[in-house]
N, C-alpha and C. Protein backbone atom coordinates (compact mmCIF):
# COMPACT_ATOMS: atom_id res chain seq x y z
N UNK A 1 9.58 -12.93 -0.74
CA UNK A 1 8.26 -12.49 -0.33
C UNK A 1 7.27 -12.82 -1.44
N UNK A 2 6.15 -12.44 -1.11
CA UNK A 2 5.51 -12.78 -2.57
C UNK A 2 4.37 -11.15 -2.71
N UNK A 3 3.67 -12.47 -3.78
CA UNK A 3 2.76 -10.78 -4.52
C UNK A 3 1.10 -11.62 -4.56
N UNK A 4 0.37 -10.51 -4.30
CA UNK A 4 -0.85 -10.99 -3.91
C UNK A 4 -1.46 -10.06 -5.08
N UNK A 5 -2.37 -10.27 -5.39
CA UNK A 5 -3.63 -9.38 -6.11
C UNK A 5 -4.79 -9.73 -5.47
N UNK A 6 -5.48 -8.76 -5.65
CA UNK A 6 -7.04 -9.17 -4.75
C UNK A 6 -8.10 -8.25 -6.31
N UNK A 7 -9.14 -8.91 -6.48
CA UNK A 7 -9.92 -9.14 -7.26
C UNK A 7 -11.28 -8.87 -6.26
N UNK A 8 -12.07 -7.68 -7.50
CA UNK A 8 -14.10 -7.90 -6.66
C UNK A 8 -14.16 -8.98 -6.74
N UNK A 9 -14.92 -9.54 -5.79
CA UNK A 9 -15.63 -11.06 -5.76
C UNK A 9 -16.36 -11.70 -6.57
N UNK A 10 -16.77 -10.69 -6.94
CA UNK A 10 -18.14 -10.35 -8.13
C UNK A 10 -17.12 -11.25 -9.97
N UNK A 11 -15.81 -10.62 -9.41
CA UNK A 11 -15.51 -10.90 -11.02
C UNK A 11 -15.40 -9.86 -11.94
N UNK A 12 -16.10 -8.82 -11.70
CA UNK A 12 -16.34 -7.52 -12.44
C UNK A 12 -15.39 -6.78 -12.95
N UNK A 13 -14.72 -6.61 -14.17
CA UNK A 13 -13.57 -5.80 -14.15
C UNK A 13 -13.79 -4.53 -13.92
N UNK A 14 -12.15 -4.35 -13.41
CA UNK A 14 -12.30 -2.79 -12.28
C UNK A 14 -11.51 -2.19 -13.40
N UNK A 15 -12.21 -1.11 -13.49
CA UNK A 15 -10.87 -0.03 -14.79
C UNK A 15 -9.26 0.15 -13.86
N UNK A 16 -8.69 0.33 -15.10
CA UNK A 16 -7.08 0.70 -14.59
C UNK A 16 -7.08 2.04 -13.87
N UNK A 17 -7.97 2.72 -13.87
CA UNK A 17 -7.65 4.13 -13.57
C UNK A 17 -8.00 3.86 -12.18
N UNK A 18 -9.27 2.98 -11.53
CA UNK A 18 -9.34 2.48 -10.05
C UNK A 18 -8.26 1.78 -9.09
N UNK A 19 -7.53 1.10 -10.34
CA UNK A 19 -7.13 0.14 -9.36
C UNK A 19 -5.19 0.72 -8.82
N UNK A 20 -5.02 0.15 -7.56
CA UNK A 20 -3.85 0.68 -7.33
C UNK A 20 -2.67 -0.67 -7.54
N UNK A 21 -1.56 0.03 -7.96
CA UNK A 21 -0.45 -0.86 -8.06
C UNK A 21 -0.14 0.05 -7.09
N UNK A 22 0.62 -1.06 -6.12
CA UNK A 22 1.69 -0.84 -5.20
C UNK A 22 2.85 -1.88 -4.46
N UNK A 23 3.72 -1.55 -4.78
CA UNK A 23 4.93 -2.00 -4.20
C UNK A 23 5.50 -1.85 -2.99
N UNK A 24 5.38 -2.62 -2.23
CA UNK A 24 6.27 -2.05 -0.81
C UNK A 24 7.48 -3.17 -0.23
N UNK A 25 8.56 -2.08 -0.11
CA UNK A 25 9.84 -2.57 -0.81
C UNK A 25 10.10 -2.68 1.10
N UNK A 26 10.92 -4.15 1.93
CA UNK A 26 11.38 -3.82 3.48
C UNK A 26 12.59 -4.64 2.91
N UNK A 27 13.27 -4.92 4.23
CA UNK A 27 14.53 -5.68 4.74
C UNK A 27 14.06 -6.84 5.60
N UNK A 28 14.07 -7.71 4.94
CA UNK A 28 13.92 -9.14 5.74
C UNK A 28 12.51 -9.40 6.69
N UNK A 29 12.70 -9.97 7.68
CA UNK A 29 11.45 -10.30 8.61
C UNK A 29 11.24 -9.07 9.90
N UNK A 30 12.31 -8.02 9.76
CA UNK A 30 12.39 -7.17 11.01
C UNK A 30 10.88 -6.69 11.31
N UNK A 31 10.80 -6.20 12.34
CA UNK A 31 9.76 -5.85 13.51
C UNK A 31 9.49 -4.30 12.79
N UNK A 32 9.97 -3.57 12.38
CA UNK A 32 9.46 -2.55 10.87
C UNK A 32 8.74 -3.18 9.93
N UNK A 33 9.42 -3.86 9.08
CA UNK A 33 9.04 -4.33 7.86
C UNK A 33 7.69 -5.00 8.27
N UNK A 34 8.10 -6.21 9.20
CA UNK A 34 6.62 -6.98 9.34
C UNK A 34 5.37 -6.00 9.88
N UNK A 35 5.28 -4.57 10.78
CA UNK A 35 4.11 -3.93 10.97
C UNK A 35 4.02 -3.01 9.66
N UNK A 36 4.69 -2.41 8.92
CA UNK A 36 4.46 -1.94 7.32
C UNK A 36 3.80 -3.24 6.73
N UNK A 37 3.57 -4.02 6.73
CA UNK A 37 3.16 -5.45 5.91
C UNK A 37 1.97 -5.45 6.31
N UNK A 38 1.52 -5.48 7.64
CA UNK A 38 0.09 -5.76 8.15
C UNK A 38 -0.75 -4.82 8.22
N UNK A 39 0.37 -3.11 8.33
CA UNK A 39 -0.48 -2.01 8.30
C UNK A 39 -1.10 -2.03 6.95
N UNK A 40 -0.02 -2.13 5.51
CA UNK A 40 -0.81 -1.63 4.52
C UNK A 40 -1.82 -2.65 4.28
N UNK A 41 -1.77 -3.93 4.55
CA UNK A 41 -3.24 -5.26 4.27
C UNK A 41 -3.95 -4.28 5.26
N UNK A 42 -3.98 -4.13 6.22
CA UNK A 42 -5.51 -3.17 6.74
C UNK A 42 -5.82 -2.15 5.93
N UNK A 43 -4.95 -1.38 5.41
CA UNK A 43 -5.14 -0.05 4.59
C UNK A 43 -6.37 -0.20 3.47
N UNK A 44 -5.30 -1.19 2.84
CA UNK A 44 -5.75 -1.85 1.48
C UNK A 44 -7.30 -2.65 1.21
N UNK A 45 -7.30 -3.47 2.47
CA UNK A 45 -8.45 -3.79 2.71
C UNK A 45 -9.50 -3.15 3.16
N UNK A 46 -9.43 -1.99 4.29
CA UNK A 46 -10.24 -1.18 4.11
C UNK A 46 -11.16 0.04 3.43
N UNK A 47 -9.58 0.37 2.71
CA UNK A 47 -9.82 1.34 1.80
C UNK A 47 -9.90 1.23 0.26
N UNK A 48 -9.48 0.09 -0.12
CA UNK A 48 -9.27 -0.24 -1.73
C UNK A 48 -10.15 -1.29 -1.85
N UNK A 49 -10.83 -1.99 -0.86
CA UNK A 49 -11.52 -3.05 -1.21
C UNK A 49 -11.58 -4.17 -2.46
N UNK A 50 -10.19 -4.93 -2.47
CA UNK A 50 -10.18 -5.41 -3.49
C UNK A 50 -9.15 -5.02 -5.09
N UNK A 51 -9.63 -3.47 -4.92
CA UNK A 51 -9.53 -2.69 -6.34
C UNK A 51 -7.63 -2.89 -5.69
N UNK A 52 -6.74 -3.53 -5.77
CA UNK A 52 -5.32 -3.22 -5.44
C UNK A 52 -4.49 -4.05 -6.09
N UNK A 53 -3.53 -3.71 -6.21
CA UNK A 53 -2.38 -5.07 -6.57
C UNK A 53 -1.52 -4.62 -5.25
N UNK A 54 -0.92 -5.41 -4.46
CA UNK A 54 0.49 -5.10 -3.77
C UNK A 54 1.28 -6.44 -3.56
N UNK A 55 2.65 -5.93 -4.13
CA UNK A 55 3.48 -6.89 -4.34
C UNK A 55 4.80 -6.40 -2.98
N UNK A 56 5.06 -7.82 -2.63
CA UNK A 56 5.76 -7.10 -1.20
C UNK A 56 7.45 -7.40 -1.97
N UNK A 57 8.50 -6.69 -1.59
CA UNK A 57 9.69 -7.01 -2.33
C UNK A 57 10.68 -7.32 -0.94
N UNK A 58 11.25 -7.99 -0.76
CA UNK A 58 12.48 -8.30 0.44
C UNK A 58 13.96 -7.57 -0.48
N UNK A 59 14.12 -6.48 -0.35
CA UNK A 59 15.13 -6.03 -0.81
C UNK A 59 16.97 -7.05 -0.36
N UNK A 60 16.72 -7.58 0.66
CA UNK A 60 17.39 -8.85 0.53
C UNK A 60 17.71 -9.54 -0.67
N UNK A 61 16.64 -9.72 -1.29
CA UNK A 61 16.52 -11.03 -2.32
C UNK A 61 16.39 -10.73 -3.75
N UNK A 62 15.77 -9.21 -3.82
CA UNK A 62 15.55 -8.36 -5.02
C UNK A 62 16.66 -7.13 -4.89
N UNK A 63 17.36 -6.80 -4.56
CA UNK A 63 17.98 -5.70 -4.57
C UNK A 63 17.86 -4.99 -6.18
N UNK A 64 18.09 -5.67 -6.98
CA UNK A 64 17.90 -4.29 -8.54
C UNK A 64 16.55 -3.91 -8.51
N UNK A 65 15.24 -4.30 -8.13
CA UNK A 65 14.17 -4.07 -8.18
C UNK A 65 14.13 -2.50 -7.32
N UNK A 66 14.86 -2.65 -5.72
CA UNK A 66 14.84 -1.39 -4.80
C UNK A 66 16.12 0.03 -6.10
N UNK A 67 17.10 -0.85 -6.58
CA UNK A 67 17.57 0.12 -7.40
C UNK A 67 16.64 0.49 -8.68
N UNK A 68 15.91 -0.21 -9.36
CA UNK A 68 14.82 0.24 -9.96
C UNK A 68 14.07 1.39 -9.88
N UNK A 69 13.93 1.23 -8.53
CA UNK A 69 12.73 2.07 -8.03
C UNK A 69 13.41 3.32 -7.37
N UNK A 70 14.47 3.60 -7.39
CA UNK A 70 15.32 4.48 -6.20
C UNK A 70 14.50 4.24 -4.79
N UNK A 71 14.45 3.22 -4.33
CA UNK A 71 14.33 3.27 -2.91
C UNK A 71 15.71 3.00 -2.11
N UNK A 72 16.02 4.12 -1.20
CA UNK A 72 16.98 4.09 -0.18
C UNK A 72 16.75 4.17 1.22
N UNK A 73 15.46 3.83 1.49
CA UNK A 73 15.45 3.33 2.97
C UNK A 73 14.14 2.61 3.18
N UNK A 74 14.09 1.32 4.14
CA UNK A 74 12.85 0.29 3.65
C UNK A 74 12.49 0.67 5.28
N UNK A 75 11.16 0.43 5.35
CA UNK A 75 10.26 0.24 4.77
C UNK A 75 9.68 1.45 3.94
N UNK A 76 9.49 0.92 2.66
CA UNK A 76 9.06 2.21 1.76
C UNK A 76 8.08 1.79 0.76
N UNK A 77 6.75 2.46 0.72
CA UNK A 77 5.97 1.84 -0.17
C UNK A 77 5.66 2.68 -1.31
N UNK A 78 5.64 2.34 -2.63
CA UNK A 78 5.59 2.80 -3.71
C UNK A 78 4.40 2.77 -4.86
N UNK A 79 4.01 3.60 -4.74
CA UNK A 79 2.13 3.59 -5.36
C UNK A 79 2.63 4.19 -7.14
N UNK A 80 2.62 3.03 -8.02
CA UNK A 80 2.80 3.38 -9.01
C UNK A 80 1.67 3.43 -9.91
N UNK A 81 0.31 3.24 -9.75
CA UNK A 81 -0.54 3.05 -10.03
C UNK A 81 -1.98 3.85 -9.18
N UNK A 82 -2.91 4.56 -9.24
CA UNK A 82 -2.78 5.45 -10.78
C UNK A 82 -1.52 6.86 -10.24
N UNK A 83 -1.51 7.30 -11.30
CA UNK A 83 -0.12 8.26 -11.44
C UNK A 83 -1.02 9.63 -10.44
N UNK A 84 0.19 10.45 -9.95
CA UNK A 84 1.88 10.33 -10.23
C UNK A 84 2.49 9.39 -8.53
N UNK A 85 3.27 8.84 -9.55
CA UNK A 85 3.63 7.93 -8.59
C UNK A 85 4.72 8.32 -7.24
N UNK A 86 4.08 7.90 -6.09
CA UNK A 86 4.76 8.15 -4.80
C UNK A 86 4.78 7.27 -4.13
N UNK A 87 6.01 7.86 -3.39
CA UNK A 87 7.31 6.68 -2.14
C UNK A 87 5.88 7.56 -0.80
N UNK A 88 6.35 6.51 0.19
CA UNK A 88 6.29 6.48 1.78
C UNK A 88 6.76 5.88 2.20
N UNK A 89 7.54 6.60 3.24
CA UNK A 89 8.70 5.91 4.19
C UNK A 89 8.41 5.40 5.02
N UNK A 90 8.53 4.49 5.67
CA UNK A 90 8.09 4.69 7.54
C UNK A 90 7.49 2.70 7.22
N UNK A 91 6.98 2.65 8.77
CA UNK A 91 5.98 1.36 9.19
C UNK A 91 4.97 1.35 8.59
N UNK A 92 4.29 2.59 7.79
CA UNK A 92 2.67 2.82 7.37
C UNK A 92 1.80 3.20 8.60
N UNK A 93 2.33 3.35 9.75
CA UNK A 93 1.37 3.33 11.08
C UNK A 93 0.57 4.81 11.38
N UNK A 94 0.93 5.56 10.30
CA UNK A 94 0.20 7.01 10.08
C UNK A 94 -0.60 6.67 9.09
N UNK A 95 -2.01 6.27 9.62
CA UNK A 95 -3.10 6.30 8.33
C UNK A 95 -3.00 6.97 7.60
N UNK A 96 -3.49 8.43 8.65
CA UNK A 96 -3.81 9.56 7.51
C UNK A 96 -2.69 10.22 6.57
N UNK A 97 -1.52 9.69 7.07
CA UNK A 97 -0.09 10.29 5.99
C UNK A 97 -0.31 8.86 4.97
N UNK A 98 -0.61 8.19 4.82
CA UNK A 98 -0.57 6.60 4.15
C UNK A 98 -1.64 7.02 3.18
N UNK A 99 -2.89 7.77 4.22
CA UNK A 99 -4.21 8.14 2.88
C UNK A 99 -3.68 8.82 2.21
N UNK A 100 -3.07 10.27 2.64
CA UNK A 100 -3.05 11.35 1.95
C UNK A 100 -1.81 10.90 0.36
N UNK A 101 -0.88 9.88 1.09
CA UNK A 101 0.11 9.71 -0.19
C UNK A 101 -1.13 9.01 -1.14
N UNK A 102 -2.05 8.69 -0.97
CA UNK A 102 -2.23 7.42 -1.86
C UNK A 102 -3.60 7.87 -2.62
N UNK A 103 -3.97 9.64 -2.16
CA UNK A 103 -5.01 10.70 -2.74
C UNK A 103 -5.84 9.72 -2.17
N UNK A 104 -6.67 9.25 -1.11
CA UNK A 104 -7.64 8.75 -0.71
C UNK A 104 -7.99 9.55 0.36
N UNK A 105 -9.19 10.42 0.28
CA UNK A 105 -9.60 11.32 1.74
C UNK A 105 -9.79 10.63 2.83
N UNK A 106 -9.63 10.53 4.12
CA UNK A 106 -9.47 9.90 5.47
C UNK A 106 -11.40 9.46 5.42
N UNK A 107 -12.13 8.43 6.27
CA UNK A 107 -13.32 8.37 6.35
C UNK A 107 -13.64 9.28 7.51
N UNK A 108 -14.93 10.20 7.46
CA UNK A 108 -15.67 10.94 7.88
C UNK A 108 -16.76 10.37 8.85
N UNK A 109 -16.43 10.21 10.06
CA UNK A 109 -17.25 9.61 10.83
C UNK A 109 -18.67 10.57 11.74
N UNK A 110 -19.30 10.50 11.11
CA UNK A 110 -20.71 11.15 12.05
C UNK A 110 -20.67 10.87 13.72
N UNK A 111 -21.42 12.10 13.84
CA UNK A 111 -21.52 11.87 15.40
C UNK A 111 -23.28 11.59 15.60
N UNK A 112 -22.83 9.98 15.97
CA UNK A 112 -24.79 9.76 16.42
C UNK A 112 -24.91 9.72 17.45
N UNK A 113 -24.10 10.58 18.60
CA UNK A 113 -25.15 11.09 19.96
C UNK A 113 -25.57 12.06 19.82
N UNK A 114 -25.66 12.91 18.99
CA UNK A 114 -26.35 14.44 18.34
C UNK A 114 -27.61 14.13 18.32
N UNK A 115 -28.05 15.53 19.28
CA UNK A 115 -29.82 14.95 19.10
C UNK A 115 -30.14 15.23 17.94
C-alpha cells in the first residue's frame, strides 16, 4: 500500500501539535478494508484539511508493523499523532465515532429555514 502526506497549499508550516499522524492498518483489497480507505480520505479531507499524514499498511505485507502497533483486528486505524494515541476498529463508516476518537467535535449545521 502506500503513504500519502497532504501539505497546505499555501506551503505554510503547520505546527506538530495540528497535524495528525495516522496509520490505518487492513487485510489486502477486501470490501472492509477498501470502504475504511475511502471513508477515512473523506474524513481527512474534510476535517483535517491537509493538516494529516496517513499511511495505509496491508498487514499482508507489513505484518511486524500491525505487531508494532498491537493491532489484532483490521480494519483498524491508529491516530498516533497528537497524543494520546488511539485504535478504531471497524470500516470508519461511523463519522461521529471516527470524530470523537480523533477529539474533533462533529460540524454544527444551522437551520436556515428559521425565520
Amino acid at each position: 500500500m502506500t503513504t500519502e502526506t497532504n501539505q497546505v497549499a499555501t506551503g505554510a508550516a503547520i505546527p506538530t501539535a495540528e497535524r495528525y499522524k495516522l496509520r490505518l492498518f487492513v487485510t489486502g483489497s477486501t470490501l472492509r478494508s477498501t470502504r475504511a480507505i475511502e471513508n477515512m480520505h473523506k474524513i481527512c479531507e474534510e476535517r483535517l484539511e491537509g493538516r494529516y499524514d496517513l499511511e495505509v499498511i496491508d498487514v499482508y505485507q507489513d505484518p511486524g508493523a500491525a505487531r508494532e502497533m498491537q493491532v489484532v483486528a483490521t480494519p483498524t486505524l491508529v491516530k498516533i499523532l497528537p497524543e494520546p494515541l488511539r485504535r478504531i476498529i471497524g470500516d470508519l463508516s461511523d463519522k461521529e465515532r471516527v470524530l470523537a476518537g480523533l477529539n474533533l467535535s462533529p460540524i454544527e449545521i444551522s437551520d436556515t429555514t428559521a425565520p
